[in-house]
Every structure is written in C-alpha cells, then in structure tokens.
C-alpha atoms as a PDB file:
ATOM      1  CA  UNK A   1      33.284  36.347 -58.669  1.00  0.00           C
ATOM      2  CA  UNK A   2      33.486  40.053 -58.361  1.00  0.00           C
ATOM      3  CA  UNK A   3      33.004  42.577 -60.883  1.00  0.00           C
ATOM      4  CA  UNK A   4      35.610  45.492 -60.348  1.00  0.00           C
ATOM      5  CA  UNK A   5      34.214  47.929 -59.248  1.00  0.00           C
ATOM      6  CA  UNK A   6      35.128  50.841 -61.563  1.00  0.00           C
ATOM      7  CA  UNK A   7      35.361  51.738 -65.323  1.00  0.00           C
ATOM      8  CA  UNK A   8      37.375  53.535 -67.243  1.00  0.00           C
ATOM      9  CA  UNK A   9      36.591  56.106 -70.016  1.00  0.00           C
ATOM     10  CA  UNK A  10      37.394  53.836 -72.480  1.00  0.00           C
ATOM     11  CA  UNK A  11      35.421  50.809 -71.290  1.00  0.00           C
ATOM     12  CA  UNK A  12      32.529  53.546 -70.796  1.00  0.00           C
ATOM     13  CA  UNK A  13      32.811  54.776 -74.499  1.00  0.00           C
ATOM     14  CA  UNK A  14      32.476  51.443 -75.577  1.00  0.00           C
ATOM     15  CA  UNK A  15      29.434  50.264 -73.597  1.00  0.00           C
ATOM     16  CA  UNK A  16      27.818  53.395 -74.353  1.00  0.00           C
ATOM     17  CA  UNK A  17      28.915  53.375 -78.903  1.00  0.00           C
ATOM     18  CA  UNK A  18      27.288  49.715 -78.087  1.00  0.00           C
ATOM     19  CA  UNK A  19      24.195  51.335 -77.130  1.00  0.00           C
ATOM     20  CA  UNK A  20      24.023  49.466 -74.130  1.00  0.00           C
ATOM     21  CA  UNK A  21      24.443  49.918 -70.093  1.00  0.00           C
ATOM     22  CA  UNK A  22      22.652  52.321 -67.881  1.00  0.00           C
ATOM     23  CA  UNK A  23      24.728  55.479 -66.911  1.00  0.00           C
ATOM     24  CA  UNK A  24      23.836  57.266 -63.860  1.00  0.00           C
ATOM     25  CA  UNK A  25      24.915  60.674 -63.108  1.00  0.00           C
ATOM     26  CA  UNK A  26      24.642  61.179 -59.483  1.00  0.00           C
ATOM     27  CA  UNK A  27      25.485  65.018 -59.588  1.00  0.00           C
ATOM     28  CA  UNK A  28      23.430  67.950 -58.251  1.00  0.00           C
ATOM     29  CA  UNK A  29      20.553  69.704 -60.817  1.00  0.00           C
ATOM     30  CA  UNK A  30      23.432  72.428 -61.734  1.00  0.00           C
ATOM     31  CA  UNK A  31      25.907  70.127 -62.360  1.00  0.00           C
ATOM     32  CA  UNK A  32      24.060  67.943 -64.616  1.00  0.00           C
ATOM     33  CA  UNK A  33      22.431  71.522 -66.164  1.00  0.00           C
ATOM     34  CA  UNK A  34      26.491  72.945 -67.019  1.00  0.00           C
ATOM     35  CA  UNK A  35      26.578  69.403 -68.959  1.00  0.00           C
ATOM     36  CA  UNK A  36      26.382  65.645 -69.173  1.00  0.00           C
ATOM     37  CA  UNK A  37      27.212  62.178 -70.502  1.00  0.00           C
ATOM     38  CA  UNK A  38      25.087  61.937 -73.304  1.00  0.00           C
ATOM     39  CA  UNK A  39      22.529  58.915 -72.710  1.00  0.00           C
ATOM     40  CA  UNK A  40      23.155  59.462 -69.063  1.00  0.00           C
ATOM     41  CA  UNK A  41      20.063  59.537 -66.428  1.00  0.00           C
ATOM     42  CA  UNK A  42      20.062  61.820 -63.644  1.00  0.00           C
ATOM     43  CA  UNK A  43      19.032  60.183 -60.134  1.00  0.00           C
ATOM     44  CA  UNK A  44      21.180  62.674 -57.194  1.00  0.00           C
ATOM     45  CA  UNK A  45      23.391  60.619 -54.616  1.00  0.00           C
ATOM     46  CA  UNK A  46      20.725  61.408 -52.311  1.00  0.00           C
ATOM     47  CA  UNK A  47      17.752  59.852 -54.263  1.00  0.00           C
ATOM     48  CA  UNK A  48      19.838  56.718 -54.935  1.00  0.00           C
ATOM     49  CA  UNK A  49      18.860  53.844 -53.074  1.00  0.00           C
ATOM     50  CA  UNK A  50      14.844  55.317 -53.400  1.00  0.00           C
ATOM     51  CA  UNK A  51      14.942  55.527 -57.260  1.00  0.00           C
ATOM     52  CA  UNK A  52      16.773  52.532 -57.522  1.00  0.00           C
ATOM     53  CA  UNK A  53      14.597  50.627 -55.376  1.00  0.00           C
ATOM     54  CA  UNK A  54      11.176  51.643 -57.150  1.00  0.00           C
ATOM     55  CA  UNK A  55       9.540  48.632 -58.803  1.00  0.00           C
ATOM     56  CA  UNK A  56      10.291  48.443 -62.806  1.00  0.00           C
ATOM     57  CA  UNK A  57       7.083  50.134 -63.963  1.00  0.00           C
ATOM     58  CA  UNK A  58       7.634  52.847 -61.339  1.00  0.00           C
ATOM     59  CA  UNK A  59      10.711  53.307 -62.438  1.00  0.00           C
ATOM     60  CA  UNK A  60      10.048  53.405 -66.355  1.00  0.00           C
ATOM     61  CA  UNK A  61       7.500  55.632 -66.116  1.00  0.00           C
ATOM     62  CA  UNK A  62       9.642  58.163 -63.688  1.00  0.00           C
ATOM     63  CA  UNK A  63      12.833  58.071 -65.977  1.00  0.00           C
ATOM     64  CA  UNK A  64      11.389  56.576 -69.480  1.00  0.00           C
ATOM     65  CA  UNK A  65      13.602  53.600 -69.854  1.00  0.00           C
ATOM     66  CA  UNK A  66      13.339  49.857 -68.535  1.00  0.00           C
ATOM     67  CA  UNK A  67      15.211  48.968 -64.880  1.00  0.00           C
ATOM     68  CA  UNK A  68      18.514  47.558 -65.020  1.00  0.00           C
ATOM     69  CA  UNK A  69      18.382  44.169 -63.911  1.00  0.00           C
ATOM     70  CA  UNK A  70      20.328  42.954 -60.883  1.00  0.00           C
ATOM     71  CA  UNK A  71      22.902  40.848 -62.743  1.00  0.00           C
ATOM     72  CA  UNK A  72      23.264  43.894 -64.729  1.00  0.00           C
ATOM     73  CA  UNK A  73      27.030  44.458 -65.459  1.00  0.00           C
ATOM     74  CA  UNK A  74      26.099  47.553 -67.284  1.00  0.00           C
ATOM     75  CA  UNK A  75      24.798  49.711 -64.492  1.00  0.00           C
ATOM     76  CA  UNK A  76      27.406  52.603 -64.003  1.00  0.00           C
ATOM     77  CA  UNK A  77      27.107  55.918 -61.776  1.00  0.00           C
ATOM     78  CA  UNK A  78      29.367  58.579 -62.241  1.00  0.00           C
ATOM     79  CA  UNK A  79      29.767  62.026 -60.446  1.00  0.00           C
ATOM     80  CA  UNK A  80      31.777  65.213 -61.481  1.00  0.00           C
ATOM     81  CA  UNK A  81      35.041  63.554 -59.914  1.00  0.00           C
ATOM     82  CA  UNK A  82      34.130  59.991 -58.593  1.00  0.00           C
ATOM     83  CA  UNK A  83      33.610  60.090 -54.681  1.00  0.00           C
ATOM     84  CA  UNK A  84      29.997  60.575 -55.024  1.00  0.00           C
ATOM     85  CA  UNK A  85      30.180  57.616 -57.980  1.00  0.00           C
ATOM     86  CA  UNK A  86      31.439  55.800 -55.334  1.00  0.00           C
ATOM     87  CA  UNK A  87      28.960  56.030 -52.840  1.00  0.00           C
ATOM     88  CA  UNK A  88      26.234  55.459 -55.262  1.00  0.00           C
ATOM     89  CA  UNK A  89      27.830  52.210 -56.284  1.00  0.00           C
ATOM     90  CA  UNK A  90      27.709  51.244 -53.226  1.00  0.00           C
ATOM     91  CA  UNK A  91      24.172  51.469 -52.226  1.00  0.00           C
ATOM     92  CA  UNK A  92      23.508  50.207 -55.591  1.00  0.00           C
ATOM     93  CA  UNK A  93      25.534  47.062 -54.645  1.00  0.00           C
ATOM     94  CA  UNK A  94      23.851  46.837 -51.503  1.00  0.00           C
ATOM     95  CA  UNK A  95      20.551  46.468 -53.107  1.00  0.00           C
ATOM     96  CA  UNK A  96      21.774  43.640 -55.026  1.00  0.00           C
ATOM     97  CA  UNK A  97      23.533  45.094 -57.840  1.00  0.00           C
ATOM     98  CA  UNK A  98      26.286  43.300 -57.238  1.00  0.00           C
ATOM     99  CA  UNK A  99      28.069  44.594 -60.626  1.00  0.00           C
ATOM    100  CA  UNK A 100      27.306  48.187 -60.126  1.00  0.00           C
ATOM    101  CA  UNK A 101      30.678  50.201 -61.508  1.00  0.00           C
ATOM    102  CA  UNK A 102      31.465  53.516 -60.584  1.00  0.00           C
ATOM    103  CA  UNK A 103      33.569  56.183 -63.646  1.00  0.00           C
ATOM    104  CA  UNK A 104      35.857  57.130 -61.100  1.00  0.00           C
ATOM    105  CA  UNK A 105      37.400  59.690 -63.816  1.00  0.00           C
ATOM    106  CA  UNK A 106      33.718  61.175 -63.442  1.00  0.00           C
ATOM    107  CA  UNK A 107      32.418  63.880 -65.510  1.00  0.00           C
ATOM    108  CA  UNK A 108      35.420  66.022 -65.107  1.00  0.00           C
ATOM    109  CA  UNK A 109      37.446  63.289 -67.626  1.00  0.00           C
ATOM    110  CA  UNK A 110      34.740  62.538 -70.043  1.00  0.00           C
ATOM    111  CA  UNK A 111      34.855  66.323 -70.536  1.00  0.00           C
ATOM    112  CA  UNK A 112      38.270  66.904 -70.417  1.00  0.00           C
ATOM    113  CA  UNK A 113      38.994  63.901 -72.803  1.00  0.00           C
ATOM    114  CA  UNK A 114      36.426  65.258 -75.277  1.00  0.00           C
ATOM    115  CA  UNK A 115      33.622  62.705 -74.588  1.00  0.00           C
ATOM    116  CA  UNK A 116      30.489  62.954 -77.077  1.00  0.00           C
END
C-alpha cells in the first residue's frame, strides 16, 4: 500500500497539535528567515538527499532531534508553494521513505490560513 503522497493543512495541524511528525522546510535561508512552520527543520532542496542520508547520530547532532525512521508516515517537506515539496518527497521516497508527504499548499497557505 501507498501512502498519498501529500497533506493538507489540516492533516498538518493535527500531526503537528499531536506533537508528532517531522516537518521539513525545503526553502532557501531567506525564505525560511521572512518566516516558518513552527517546529519545522530547515534542510534546502539541494541538501536533501545528503542530510537525509546522514546516519542517525550525524543527523541528531546536525539538527538536534532523532531521524525519522523509514516507515515513518510522519515525515513531511514543504516549500513556499509545493513544487520544491515535491521534489524533496521524492528523493526522500527514493531513499526509502516510502511515506514521505509533501504540504503541497506550502508555506504560502499555512500563512495565509493563519497557521501558528
């Protein structure tokens, strides 16, 4: 089985009011800088498949929380409008996390809905 491959704002508030899931913003530096998805890590498109790739220590120590697992269906990317979220979720895939979703409403809906 599949796991669609996209979420919507409200599936994203819950996971993250749950306290759960790993949201990546896959934005440039500025971007991220003129604001972001509270909770949200920032790894750019470009650094995807690298960052995501590091062993789990590696990766604690460079962004301070534990590595999603593969089977994780809370691993999310997200980009100012979703193409970029897109592409992320796809290397992600391709690396074995095979539940990877992309918030194709990106960050341009969360703020335009209000999203704290």
């Amino acid at each position: 089985m599949t796991c669609n491959k996209e979420i919507s704002y409200g599936d994203l508030k819950a996971l993250l009011a749950k306290g759960s899931g790993l949201v990546v913003d896959v934005r440039s530096k500025d971007e991220v800088d003129r604001g972001r998805i509270p909770g949200s890590i920032h790894i750019p498109v470009e650094n995807v498949e690298s960052d995501i790739s590091l062993d789990a220590s590696e990766f604690q120590s460079k962004f301070g929380i534990v590595k999603p697992s593969l089977d994780s269906s809370e691993l999310v990317f997200h980009c100012q409008m979703g193409k970029r979220g897109a592409v992320a979720t796809e290397k992600a895939r391709g690396l074995g996390y095979k539940k990877a979703r992309n918030y194709a409403g990106g960050y341009k809906e969360w703020s335009d809905k209000g999203g704290k």
